[in-house]
Protein backbone atom coordinates (compact mmCIF):
# COMPACT_ATOMS: atom_id res chain seq x y z
CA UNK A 1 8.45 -4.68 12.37
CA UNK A 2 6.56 -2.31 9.94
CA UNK A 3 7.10 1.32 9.06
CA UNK A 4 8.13 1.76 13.09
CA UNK A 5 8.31 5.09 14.19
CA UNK A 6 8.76 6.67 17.92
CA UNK A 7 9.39 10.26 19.21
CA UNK A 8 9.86 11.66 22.23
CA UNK A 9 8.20 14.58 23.06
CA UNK A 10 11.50 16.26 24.71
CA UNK A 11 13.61 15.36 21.85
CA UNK A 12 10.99 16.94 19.45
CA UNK A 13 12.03 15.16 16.12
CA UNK A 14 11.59 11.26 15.50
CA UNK A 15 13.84 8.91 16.88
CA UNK A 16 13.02 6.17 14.80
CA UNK A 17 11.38 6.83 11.38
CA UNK A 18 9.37 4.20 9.45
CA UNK A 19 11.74 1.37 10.25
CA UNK A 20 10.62 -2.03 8.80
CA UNK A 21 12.76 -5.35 9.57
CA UNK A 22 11.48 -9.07 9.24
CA UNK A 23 13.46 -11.78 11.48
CA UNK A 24 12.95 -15.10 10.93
CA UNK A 25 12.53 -17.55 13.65
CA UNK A 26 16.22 -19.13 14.77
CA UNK A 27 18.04 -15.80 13.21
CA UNK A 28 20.52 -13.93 15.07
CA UNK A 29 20.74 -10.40 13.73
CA UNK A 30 22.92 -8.21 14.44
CA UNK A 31 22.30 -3.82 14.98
CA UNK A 32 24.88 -1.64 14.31
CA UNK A 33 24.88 2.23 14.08
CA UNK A 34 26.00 5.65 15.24
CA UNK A 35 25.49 6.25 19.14
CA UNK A 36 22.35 7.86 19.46
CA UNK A 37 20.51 6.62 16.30
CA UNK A 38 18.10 4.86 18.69
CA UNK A 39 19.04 1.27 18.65
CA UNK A 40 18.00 0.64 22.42
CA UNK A 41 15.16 2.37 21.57
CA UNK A 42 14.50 -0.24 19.10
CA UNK A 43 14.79 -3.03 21.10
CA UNK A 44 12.69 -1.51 24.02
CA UNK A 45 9.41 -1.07 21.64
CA UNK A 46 9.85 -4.53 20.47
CA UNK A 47 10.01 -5.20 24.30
CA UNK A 48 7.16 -3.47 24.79
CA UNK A 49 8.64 -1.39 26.96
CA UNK A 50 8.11 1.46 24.71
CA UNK A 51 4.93 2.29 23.04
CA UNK A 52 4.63 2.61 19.11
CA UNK A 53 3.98 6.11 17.68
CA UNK A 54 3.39 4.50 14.38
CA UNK A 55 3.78 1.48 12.46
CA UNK A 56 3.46 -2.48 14.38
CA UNK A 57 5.06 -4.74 15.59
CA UNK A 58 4.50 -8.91 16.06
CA UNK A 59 5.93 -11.58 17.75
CA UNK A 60 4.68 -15.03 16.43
CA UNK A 61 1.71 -12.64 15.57
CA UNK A 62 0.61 -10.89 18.43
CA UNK A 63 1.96 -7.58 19.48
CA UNK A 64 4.95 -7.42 22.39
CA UNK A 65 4.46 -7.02 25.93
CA UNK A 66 6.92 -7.75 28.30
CA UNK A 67 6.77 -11.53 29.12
CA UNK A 68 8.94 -14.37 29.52
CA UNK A 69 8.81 -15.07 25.75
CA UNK A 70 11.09 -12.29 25.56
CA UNK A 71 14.54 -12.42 27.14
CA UNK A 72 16.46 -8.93 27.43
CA UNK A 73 20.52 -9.03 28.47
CA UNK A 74 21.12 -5.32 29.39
CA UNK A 75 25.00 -3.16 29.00
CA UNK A 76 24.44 -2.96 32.70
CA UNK A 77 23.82 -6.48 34.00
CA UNK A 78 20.85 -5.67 36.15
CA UNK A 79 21.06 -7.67 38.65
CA UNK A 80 19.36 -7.55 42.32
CA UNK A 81 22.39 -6.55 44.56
CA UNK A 82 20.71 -8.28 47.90
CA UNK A 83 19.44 -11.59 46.01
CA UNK A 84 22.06 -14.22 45.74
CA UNK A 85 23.03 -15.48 41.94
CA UNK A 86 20.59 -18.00 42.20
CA UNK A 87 18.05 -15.94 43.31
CA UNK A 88 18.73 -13.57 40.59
CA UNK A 89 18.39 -15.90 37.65
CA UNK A 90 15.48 -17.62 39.39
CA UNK A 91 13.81 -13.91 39.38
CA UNK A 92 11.67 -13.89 36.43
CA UNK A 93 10.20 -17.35 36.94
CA UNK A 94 9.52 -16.52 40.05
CA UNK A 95 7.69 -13.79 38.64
CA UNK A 96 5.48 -16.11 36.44
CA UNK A 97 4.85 -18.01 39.59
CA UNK A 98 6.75 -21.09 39.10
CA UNK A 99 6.99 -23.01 42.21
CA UNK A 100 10.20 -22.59 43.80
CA UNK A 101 11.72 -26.03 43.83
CA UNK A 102 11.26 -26.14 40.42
CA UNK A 103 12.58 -22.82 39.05
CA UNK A 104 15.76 -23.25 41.36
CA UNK A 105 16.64 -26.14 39.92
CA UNK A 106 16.19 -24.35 36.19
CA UNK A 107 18.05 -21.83 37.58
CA UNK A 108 20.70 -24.12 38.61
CA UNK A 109 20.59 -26.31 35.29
CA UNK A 110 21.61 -22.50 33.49
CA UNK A 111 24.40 -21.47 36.03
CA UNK A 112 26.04 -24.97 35.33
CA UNK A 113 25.64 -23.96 31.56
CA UNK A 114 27.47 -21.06 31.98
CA UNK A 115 30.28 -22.13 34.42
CA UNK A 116 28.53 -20.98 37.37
CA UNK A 117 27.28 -23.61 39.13
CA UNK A 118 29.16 -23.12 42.27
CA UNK A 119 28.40 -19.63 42.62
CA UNK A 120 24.67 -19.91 43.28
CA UNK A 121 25.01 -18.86 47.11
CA UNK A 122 27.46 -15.65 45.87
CA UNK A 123 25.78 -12.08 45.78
CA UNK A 124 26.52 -9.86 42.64
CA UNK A 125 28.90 -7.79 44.50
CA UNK A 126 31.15 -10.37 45.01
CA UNK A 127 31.17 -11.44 41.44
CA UNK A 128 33.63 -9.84 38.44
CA UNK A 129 32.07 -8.19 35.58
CA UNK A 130 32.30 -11.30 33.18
CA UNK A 131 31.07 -13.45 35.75
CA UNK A 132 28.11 -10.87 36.37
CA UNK A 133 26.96 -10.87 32.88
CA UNK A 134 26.98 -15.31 32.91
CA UNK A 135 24.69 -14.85 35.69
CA UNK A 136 22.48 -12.12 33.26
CA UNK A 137 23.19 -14.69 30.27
CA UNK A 138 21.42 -17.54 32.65
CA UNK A 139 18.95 -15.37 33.97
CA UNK A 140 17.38 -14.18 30.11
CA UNK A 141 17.33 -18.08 29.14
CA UNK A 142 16.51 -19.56 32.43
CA UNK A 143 12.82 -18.02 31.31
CA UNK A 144 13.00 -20.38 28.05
CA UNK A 145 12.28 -16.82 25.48
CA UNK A 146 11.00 -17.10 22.13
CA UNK A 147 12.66 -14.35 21.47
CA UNK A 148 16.21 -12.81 22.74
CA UNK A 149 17.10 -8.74 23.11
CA UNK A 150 21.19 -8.22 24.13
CA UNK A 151 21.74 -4.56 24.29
CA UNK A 152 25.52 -4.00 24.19
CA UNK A 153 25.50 -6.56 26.94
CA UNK A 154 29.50 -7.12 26.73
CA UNK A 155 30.72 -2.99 26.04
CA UNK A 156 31.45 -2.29 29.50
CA UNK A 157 34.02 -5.67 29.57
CA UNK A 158 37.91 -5.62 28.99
CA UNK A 159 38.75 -6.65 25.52
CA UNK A 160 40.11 -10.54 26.74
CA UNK A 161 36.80 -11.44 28.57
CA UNK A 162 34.81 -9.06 26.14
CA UNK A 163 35.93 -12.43 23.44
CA UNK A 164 35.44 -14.99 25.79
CA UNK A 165 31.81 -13.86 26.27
CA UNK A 166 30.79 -13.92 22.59
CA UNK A 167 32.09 -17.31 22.43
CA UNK A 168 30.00 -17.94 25.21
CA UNK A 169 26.78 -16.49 24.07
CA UNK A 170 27.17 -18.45 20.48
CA UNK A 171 27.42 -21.22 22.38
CA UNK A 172 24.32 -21.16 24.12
CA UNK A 173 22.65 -19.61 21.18
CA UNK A 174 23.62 -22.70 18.95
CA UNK A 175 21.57 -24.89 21.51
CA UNK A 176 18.95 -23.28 21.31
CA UNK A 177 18.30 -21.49 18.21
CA UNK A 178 16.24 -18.40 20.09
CA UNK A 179 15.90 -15.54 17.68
CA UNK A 180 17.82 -12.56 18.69
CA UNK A 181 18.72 -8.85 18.15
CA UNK A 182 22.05 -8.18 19.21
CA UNK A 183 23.04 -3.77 19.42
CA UNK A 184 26.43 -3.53 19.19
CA UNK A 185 28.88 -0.55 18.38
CA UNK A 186 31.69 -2.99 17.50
CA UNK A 187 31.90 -3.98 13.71
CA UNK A 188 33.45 -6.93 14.66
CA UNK A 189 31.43 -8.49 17.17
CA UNK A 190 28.05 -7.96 14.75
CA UNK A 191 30.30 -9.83 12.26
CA UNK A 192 31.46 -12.27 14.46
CA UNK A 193 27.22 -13.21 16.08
CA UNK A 194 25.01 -12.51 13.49
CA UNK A 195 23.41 -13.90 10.65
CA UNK A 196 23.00 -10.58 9.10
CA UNK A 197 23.71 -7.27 10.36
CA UNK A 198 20.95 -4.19 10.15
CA UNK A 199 23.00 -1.08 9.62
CA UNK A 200 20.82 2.14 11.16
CA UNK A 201 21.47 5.61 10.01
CA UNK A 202 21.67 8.42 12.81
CA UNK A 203 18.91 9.98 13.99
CA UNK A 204 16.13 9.71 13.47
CA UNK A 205 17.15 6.51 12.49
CA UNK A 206 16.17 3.98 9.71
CA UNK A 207 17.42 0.99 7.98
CA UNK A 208 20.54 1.98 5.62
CA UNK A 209 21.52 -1.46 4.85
CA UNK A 210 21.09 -4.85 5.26
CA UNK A 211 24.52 -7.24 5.25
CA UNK A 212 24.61 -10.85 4.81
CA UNK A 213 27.20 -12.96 6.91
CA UNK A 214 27.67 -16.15 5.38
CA UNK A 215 30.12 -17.65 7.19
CA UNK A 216 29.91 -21.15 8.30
CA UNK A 217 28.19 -22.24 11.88
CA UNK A 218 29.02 -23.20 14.21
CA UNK A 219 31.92 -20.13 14.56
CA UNK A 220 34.96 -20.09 16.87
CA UNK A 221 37.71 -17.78 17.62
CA UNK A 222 39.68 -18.41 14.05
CA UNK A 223 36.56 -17.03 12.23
CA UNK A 224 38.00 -13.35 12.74
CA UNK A 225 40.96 -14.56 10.52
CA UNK A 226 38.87 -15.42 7.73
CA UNK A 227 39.54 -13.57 4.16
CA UNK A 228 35.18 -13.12 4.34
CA UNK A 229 35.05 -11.89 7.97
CA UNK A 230 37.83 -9.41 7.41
CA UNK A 231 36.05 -8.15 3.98
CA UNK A 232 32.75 -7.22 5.87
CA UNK A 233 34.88 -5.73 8.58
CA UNK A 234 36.17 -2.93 6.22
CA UNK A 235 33.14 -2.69 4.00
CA UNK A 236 31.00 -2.45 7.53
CA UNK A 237 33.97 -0.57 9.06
CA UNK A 238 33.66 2.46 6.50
CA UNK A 239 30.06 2.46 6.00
CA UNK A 240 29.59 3.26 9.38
CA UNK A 241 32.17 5.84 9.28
CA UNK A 242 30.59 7.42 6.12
CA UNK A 243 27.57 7.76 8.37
CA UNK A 244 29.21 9.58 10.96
CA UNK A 245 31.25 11.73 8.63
CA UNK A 246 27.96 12.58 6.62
CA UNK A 247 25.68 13.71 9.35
CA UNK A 248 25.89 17.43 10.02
CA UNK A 249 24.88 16.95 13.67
CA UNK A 250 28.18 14.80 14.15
CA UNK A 251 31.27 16.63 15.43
CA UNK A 252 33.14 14.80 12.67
CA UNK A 253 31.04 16.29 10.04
CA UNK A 254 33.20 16.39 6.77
CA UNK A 255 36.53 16.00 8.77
CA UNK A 256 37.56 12.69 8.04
């Protein structure tokens, strides 16, 4: 991404401003920010689900569209109410026309990965909200993605399965490696994921900082115990807050 900029014509002012960030193949970065400061936007114009105002953007050096090389893993699980689980993490090769036979038994190979596999003939409805997001997990890497977009995909789970889910997604993640944004509002779960976390100032937003997480891979549970992880918690933890406390538009301008 270079010098990435977007507006939107009702909002009037920019809601990303000449953003530039380089992620290297394999990385897992994290985005963290102030609500509003346009991090789903982000993701959505490197989607290509958004077009550019200014700036570019390359994958592998060619511009995004949506595709299978890009897997997205939404807040709200998106999944097809009437389709079974199978079904629904079949979708998108069914999509690139994969013959049937074939993408149900990738879509079976990535419900078994995620501790599904005997929930294939269940519909969504039936399903809790941790289990709905494993089926949204299986669905974004049942289409083998280059590259991986999560947009707060665990912030509408309790706290317990909330955990269990981030264990789950490094899990997958250290099989395969995919390069991935993560947007997250929790400190702690950027830590916890990324590689490096890209801090993004409120609207319209831009880069801030940059934070290095060099903690040791593969990472379990007792990494949130660690002297380092709770070090970048507070230094992320009050630059963040600064943020908030700094922007006159905030309603906790100056108050803490």
């Amino acid at each position: 991404m270079a010098n990435v900029s977007k507006t939107f014509a009702r909002a009037g002012e920019p809601t990303i401003s000449d953003f530039s960030l380089t992620v290297a193949p394999g990385e897992l970065v994290s985005i963290l920010g102030p609500s509003g400061c346009g991090k789903t936007t982000l993701l959505r114009l490197v989607d290509g689900l958004l077009s550019l105002d200014a700036g570019s953007i390359h994958i592998g050096g060619t511009p995004p569209q949506p595709s299978r090389r890009i897997g997205f893993v939404f807040q709200s699980f998106r999944l097809i109410p009437w389709a079974t689980v199978l079904d629904n993490v079949a979708f998108p090769l069914e999509l690139a026309g994969i013959a049937r036979h074939e993408r149900e038994d990738i879509a079976r190979h990535w419900l078994d990965r995620v501790g599904l596999g005997r929930n294939g003939k269940s519909y969504p409805s039936e399903l809790s909200g941790g289990m709905k997001q494993r089926v949204a997990l299986a669905r974004a890497f049942a289409g083998d993605p280059d590259v991986l977009l999560l947009d707060e995909p665990f912030a509408s789970l309790d706290a317990q399965t909330r955990e269990i889910m981030q264990l789950e997604l490094l899990r997958l993640w250290e099989e395969r490696k995919l390069t991935a944004l993560f947007v997250t509002h929790s400190v702690e779960e950027a830590i916890l994921l990324a590689d490096r976390v890209v801090v993004m100032g409120p609207a319209p937003a831009s880069l801030r900082e940059i934070v290095e997480v060099n903690l040791p891979r593969p990472r379990t549970d007792a990494v949130r115990s660690a002297s380092e992880f709770l070090d970048l918690r507070m230094r992320l933890t009050r630059m963040i807050r600064d943020l908030i406390t700094s922007d006159p538009r905030s309603p906790f301008f100056n108050r803490l």
